[in-house]
PDB file of N, CA and C in Angstrom:
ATOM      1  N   UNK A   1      -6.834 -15.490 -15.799  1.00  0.00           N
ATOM      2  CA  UNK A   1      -5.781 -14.779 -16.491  1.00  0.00           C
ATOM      3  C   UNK A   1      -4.513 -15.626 -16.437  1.00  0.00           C
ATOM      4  N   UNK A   2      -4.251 -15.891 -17.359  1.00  0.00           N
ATOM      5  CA  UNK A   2      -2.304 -16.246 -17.415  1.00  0.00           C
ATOM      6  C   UNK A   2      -1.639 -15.610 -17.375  1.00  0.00           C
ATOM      7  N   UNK A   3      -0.556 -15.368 -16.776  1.00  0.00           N
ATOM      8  CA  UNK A   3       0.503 -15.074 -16.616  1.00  0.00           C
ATOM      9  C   UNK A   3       2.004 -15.738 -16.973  1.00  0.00           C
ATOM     10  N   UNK A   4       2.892 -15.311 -17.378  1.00  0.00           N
ATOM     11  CA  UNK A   4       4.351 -15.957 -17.617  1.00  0.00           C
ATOM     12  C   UNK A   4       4.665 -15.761 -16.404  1.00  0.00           C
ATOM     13  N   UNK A   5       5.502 -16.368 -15.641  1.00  0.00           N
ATOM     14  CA  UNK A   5       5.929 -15.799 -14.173  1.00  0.00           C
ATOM     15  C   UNK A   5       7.380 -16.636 -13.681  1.00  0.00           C
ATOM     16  N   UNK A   6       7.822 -17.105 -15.250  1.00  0.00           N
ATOM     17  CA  UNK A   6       9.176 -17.382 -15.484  1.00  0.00           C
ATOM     18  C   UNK A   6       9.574 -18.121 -16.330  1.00  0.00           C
ATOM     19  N   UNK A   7      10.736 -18.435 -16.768  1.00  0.00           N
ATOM     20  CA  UNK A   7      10.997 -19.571 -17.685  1.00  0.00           C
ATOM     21  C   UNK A   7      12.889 -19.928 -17.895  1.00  0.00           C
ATOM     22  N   UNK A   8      13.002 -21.201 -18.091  1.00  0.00           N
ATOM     23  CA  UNK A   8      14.529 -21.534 -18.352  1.00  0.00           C
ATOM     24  C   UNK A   8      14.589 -22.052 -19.846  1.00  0.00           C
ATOM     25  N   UNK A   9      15.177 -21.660 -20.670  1.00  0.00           N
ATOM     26  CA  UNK A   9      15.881 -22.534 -21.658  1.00  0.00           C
ATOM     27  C   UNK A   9      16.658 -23.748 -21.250  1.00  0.00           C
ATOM     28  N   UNK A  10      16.249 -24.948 -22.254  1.00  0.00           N
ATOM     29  CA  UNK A  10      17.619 -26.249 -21.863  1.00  0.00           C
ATOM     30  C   UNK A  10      17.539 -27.069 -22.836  1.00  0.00           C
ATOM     31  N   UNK A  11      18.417 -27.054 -23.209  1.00  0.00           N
ATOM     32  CA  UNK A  11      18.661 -27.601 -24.225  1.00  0.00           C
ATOM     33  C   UNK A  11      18.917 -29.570 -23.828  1.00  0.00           C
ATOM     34  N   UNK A  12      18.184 -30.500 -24.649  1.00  0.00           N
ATOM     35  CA  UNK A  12      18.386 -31.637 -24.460  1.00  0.00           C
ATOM     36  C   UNK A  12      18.581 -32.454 -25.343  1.00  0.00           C
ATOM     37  N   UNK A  13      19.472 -33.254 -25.356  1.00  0.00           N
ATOM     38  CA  UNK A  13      20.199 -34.305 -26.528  1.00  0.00           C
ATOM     39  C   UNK A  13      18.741 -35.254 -26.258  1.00  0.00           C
ATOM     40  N   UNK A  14      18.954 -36.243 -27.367  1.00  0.00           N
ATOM     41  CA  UNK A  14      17.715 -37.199 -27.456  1.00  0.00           C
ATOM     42  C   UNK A  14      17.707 -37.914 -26.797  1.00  0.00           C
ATOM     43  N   UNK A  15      16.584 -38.659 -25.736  1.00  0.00           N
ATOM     44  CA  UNK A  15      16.697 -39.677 -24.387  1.00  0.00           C
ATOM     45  C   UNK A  15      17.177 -38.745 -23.132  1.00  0.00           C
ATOM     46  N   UNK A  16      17.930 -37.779 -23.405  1.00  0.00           N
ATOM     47  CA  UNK A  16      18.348 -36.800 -21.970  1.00  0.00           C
ATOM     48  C   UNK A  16      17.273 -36.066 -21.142  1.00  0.00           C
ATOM     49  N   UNK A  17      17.318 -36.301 -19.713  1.00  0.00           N
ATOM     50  CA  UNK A  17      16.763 -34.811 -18.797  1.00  0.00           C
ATOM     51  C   UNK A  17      17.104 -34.891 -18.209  1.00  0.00           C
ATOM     52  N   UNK A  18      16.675 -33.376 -17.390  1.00  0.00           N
ATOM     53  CA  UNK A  18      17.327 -32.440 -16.697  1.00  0.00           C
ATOM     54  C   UNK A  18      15.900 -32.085 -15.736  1.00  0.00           C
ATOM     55  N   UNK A  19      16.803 -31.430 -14.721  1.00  0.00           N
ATOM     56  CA  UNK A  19      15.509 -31.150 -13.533  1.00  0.00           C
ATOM     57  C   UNK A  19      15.871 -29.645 -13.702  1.00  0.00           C
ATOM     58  N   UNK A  20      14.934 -28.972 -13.596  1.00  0.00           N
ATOM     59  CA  UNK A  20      14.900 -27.486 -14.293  1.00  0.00           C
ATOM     60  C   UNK A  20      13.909 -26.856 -12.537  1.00  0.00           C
ATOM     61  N   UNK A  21      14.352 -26.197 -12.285  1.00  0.00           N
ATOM     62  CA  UNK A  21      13.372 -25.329 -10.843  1.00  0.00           C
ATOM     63  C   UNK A  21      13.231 -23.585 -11.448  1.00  0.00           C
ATOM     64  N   UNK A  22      12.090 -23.640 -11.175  1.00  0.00           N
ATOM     65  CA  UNK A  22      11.783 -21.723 -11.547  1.00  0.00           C
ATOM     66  C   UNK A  22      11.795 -21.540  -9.897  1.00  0.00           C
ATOM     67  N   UNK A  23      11.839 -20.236  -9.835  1.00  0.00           N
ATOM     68  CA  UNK A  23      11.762 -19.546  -8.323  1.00  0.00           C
ATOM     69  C   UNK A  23      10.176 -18.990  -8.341  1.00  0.00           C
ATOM     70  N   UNK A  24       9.315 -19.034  -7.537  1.00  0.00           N
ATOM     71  CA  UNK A  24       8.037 -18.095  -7.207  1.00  0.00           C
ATOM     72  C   UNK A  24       7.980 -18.091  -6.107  1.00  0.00           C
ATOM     73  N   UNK A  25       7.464 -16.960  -6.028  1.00  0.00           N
ATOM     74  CA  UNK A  25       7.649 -16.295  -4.819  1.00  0.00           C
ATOM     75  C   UNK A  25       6.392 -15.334  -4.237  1.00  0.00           C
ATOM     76  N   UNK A  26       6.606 -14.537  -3.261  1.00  0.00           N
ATOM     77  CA  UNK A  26       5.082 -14.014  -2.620  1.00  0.00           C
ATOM     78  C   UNK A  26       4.875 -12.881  -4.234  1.00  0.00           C
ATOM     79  N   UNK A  27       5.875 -12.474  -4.362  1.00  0.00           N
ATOM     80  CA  UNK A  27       5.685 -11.005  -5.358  1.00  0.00           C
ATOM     81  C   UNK A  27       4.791 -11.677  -6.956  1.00  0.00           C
ATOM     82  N   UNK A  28       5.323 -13.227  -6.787  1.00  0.00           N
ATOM     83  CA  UNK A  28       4.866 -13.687  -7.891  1.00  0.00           C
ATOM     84  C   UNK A  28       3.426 -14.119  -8.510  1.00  0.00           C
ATOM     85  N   UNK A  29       2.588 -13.935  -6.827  1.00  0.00           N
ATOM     86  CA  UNK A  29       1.220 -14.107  -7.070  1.00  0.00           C
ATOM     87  C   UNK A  29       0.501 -12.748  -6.757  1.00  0.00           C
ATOM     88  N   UNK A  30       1.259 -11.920  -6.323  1.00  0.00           N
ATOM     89  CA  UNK A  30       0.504 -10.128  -6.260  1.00  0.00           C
ATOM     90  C   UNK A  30       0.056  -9.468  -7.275  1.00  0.00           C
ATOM     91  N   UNK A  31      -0.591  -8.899  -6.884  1.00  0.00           N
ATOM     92  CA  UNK A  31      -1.071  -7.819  -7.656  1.00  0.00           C
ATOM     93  C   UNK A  31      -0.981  -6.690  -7.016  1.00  0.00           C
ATOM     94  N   UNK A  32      -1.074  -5.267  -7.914  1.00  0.00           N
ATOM     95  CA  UNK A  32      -1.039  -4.078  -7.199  1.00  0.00           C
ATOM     96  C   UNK A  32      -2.377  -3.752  -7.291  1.00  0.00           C
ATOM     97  N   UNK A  33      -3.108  -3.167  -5.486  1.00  0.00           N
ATOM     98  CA  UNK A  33      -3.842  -2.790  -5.073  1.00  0.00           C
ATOM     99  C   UNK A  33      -3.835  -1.032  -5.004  1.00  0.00           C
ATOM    100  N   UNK A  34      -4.540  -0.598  -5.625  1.00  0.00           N
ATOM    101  CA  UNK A  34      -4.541   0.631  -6.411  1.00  0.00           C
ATOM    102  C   UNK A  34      -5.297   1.211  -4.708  1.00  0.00           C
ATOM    103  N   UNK A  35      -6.052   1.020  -4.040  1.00  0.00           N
ATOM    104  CA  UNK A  35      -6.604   1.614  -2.858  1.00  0.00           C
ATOM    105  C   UNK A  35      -5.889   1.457  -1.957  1.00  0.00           C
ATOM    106  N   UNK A  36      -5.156   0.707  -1.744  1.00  0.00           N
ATOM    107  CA  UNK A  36      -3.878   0.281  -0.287  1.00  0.00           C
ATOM    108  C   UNK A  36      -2.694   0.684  -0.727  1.00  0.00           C
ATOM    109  N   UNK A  37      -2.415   0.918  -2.093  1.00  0.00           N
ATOM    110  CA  UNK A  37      -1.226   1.214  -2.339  1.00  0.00           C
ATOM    111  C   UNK A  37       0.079   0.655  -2.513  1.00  0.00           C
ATOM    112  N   UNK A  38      -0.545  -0.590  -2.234  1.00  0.00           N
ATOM    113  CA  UNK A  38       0.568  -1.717  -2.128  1.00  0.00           C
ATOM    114  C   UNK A  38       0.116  -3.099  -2.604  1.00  0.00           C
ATOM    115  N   UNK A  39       1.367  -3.852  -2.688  1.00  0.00           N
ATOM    116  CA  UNK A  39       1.079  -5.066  -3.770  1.00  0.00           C
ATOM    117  C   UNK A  39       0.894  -6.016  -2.630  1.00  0.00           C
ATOM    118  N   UNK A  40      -0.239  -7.237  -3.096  1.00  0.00           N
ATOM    119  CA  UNK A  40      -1.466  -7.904  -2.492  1.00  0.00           C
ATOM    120  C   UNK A  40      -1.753  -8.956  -2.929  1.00  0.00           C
ATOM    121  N   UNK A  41      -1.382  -9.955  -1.729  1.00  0.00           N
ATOM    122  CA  UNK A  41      -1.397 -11.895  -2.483  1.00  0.00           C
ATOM    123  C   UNK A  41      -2.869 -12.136  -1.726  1.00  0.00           C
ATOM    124  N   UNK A  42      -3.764 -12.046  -2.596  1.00  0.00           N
ATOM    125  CA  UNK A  42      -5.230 -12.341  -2.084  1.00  0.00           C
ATOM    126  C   UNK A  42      -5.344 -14.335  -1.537  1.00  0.00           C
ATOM    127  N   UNK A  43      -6.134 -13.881  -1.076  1.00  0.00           N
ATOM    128  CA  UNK A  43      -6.660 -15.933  -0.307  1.00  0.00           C
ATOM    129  C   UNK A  43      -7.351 -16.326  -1.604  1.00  0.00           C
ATOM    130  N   UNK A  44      -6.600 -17.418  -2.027  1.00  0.00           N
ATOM    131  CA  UNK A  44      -6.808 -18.027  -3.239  1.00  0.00           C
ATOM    132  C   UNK A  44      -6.239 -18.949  -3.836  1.00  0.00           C
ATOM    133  N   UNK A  45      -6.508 -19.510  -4.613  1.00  0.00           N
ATOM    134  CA  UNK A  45      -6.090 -20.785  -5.297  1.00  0.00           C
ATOM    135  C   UNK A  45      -5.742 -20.671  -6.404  1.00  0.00           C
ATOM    136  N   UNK A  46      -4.783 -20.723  -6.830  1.00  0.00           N
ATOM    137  CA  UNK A  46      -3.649 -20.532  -8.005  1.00  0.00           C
ATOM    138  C   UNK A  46      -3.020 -21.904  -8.935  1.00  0.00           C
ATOM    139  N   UNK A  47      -3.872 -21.607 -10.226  1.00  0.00           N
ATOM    140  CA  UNK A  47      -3.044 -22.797 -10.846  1.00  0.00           C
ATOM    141  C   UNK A  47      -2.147 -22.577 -11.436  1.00  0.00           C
ATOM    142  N   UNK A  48      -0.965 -23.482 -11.417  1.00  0.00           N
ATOM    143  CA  UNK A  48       0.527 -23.751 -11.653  1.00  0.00           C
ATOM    144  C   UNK A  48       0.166 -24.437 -13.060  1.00  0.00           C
ATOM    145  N   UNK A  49       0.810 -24.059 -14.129  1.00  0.00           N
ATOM    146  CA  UNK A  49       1.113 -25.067 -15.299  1.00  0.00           C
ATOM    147  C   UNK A  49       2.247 -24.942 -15.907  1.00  0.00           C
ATOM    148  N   UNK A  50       3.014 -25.868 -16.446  1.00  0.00           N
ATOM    149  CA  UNK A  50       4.281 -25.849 -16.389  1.00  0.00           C
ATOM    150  C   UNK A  50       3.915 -26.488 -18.070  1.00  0.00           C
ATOM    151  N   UNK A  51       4.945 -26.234 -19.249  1.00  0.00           N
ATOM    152  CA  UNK A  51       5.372 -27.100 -20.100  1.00  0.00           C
ATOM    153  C   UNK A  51       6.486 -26.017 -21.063  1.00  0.00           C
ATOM    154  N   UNK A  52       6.137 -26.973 -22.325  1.00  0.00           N
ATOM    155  CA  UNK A  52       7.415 -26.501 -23.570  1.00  0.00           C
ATOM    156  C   UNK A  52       6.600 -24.715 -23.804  1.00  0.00           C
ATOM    157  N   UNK A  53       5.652 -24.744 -23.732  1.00  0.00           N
ATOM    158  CA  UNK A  53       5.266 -23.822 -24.122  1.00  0.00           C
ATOM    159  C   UNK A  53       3.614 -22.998 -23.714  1.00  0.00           C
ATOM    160  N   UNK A  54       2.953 -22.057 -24.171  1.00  0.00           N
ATOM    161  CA  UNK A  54       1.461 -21.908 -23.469  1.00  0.00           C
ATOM    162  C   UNK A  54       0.711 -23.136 -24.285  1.00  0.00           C
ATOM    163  N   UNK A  55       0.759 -23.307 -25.129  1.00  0.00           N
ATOM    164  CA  UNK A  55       0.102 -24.338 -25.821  1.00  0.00           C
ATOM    165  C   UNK A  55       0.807 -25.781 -25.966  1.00  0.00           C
ATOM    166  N   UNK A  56       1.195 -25.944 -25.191  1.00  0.00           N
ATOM    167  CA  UNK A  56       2.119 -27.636 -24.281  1.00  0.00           C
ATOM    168  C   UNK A  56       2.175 -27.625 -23.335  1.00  0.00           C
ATOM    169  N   UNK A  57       1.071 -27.734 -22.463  1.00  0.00           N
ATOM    170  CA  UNK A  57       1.089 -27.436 -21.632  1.00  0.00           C
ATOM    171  C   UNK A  57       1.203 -29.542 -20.649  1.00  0.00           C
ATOM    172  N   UNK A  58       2.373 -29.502 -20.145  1.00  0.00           N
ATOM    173  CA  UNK A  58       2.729 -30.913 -19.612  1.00  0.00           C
ATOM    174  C   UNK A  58       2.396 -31.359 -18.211  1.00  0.00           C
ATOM    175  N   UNK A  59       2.244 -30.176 -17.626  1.00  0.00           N
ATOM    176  CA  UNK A  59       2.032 -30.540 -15.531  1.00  0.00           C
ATOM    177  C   UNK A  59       1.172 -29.345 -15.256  1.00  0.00           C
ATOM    178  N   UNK A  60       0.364 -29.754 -14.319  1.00  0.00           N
ATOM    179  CA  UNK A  60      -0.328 -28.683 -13.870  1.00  0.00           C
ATOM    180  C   UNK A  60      -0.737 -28.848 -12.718  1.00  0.00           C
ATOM    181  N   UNK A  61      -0.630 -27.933 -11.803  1.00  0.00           N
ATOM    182  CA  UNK A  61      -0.766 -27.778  -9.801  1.00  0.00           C
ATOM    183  C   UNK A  61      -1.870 -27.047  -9.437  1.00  0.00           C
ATOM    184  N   UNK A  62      -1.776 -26.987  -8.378  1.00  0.00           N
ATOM    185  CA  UNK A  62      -2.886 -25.818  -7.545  1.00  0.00           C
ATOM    186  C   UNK A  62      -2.423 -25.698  -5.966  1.00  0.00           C
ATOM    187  N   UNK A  63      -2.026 -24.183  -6.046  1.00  0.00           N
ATOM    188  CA  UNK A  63      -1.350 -24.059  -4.994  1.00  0.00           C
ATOM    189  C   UNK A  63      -2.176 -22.534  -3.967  1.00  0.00           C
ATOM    190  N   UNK A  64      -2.327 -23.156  -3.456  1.00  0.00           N
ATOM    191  CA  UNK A  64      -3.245 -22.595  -2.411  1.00  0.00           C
ATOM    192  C   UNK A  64      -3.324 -21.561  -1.221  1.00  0.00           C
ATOM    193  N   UNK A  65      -3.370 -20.240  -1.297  1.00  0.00           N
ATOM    194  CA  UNK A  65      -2.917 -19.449   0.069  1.00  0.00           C
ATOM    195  C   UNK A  65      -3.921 -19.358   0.915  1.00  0.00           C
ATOM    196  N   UNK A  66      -4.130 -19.427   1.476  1.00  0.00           N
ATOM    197  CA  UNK A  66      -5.027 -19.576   2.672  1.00  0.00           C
ATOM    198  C   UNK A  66      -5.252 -18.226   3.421  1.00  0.00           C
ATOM    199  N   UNK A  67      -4.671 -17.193   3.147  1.00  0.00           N
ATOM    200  CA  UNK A  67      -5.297 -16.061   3.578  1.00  0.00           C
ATOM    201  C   UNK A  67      -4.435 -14.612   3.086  1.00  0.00           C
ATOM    202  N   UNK A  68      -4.505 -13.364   3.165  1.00  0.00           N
ATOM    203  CA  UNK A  68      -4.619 -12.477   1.659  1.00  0.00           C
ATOM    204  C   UNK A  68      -3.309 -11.880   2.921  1.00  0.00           C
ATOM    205  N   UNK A  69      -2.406 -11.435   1.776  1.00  0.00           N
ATOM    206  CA  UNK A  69      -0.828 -10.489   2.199  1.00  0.00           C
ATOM    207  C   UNK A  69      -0.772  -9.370   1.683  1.00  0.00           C
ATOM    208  N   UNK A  70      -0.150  -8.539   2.382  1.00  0.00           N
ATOM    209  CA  UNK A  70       0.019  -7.401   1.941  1.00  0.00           C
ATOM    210  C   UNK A  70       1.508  -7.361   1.607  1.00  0.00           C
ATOM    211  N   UNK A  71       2.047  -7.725   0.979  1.00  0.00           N
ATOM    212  CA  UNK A  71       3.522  -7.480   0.946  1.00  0.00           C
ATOM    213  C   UNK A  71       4.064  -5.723   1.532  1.00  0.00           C
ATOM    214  N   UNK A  72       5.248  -6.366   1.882  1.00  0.00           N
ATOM    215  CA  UNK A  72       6.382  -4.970   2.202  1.00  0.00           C
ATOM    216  C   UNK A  72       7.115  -4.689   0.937  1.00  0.00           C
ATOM    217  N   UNK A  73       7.453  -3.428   0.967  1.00  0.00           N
ATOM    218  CA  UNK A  73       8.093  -3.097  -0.272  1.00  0.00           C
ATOM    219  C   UNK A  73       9.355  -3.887  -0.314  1.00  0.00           C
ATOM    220  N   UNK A  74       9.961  -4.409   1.036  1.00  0.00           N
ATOM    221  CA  UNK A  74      11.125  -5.181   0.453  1.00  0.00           C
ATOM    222  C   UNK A  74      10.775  -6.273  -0.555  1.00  0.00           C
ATOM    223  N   UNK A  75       9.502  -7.238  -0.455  1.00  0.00           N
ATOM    224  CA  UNK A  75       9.278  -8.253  -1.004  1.00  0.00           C
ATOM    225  C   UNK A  75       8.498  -7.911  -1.904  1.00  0.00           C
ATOM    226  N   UNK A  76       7.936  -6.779  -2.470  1.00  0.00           N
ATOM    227  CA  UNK A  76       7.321  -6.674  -3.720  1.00  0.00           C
ATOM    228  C   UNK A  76       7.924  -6.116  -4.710  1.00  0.00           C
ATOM    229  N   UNK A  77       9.196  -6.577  -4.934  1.00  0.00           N
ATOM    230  CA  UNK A  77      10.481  -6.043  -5.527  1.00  0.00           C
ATOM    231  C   UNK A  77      10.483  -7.014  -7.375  1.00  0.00           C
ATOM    232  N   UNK A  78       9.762  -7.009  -7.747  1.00  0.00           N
ATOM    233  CA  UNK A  78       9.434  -8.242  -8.856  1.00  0.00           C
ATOM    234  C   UNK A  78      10.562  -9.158  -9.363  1.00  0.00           C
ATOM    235  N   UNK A  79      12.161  -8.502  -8.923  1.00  0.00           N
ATOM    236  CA  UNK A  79      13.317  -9.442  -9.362  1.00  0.00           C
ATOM    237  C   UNK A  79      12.977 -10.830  -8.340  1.00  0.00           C
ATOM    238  N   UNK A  80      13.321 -11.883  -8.933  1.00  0.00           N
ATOM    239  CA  UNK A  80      13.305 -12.974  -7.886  1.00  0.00           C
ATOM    240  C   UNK A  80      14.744 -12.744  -6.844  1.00  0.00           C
ATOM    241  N   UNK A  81      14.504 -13.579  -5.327  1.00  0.00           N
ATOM    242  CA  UNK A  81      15.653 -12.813  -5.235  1.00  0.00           C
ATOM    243  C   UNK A  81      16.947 -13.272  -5.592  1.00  0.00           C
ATOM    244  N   UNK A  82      17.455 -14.748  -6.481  1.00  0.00           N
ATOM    245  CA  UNK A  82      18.736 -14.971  -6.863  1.00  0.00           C
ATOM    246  C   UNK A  82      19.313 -13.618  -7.927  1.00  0.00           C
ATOM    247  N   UNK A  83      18.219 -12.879  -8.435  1.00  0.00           N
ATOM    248  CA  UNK A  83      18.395 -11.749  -8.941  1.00  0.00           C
ATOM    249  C   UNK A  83      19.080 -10.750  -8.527  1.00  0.00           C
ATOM    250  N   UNK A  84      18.358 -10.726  -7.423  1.00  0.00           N
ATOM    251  CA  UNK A  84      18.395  -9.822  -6.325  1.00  0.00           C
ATOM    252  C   UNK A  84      20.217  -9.506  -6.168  1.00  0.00           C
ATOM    253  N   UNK A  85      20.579 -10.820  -5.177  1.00  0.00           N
ATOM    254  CA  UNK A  85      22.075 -11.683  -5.056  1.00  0.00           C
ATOM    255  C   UNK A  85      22.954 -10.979  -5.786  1.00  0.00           C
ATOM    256  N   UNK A  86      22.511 -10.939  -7.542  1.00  0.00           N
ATOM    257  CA  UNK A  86      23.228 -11.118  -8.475  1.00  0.00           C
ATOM    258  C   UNK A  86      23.247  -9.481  -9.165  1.00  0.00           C
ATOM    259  N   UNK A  87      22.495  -8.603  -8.655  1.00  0.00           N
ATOM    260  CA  UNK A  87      23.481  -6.906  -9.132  1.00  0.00           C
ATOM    261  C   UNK A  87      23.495  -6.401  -8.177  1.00  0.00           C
ATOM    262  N   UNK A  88      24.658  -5.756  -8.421  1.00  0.00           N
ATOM    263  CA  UNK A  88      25.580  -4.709  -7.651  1.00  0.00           C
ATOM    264  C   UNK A  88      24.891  -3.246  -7.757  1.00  0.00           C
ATOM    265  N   UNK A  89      24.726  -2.732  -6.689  1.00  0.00           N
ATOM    266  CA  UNK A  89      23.839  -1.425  -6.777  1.00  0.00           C
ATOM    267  C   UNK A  89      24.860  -0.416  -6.069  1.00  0.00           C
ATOM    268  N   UNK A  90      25.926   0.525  -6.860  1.00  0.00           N
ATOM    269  CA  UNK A  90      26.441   1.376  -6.349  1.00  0.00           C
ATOM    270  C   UNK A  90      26.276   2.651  -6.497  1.00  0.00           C
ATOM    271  N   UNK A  91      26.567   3.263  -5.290  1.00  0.00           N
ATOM    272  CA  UNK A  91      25.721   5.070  -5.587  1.00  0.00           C
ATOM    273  C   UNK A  91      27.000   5.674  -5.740  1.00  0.00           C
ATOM    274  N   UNK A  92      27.256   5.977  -6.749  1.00  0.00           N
ATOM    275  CA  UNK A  92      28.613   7.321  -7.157  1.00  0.00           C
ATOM    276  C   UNK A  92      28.608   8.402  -6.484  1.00  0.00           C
ATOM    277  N   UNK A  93      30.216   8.651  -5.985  1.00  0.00           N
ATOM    278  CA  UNK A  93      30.227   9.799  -4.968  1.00  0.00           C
ATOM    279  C   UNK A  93      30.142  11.500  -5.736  1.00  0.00           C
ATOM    280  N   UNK A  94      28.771  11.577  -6.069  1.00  0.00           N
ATOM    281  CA  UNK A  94      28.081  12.674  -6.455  1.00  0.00           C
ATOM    282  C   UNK A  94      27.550  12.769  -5.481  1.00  0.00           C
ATOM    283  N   UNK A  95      27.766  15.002  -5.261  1.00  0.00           N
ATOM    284  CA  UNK A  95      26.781  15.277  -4.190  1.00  0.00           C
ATOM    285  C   UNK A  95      25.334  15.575  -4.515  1.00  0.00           C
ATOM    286  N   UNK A  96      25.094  15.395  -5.724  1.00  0.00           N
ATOM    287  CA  UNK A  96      23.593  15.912  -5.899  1.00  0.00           C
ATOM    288  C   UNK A  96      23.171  14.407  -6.097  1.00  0.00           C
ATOM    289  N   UNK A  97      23.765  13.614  -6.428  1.00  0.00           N
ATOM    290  CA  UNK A  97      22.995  11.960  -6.010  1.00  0.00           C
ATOM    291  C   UNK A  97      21.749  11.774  -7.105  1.00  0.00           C
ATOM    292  N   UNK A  98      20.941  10.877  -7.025  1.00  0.00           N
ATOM    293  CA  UNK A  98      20.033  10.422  -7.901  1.00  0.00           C
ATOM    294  C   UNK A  98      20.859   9.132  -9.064  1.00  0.00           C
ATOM    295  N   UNK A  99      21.391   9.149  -8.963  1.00  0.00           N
ATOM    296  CA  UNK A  99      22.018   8.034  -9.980  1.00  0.00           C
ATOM    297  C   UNK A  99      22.504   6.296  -9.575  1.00  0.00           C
ATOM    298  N   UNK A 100      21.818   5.943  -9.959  1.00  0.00           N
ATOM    299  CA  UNK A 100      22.345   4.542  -9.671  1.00  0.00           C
ATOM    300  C   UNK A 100      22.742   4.025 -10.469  1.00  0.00           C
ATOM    301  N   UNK A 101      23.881   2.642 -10.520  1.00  0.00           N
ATOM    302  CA  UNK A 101      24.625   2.228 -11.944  1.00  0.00           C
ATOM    303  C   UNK A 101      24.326   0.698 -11.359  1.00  0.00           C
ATOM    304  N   UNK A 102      23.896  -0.115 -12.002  1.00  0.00           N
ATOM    305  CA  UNK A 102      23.787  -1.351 -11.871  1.00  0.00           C
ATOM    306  C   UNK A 102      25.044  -2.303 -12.646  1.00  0.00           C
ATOM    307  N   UNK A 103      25.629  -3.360 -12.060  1.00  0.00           N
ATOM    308  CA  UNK A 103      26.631  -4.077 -12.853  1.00  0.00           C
ATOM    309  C   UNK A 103      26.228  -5.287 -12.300  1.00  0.00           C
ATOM    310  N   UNK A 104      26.088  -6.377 -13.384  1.00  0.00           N
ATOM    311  CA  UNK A 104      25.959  -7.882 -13.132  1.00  0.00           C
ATOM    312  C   UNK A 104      26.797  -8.538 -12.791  1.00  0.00           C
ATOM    313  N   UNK A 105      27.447  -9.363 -11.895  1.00  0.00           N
ATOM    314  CA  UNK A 105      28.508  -9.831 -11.851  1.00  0.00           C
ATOM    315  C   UNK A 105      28.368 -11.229 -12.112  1.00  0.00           C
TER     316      UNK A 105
END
């Protein structure tokens, strides 16, 4: 199965590059385990392919876990975490509560 599991735009003048890094992470090779209830990086070998597009495909890895995780709900949070970093999660002083307002900064 493929997966997208990130991507950057960059724009490059002709002869120019740039070093471009995606973030992956444990959440990024899980799956949700419907009997445990929780999301699950099985022992396995995972290929990495990187290019312009699914069909340009330019580099390709294999990256290897060596034995199966159960993630915690902190880390099966699917934002990467510079994401994470990057909104503001404030709870408004309502007493019946339930509302959260997210702002990007």
């Amino acid at each position: 199965i493929k997966e997208l599991k990130g991507y950057k735009k960059v724009f490059l003048k002709p002869g120019e590059s740039k070093r471009v890094t995606i973030e992956l992470n444990d959440r990024s090779l899980a799956y949700f385990d419907e009997k445990s209830k929780q999301w699950v990086v099985d022992a396995d070998t995972f290929n990495i392919s990187l290019g312009s597009s699914s069909q340009d495909i330019r580099l390709n890895a294999k990256l290897v876990n060596s034995f199966r995780q159960e993630l915690s709900t902190t880390t099966s949070n699917p934002l990467p975490r510079s994401a994470l970093n990057s909104v503001l999660v404030e709870k408004p002083p309502v007493k019946t509560g339930g509302v959260f307002k997210q702002t990007v900064e």
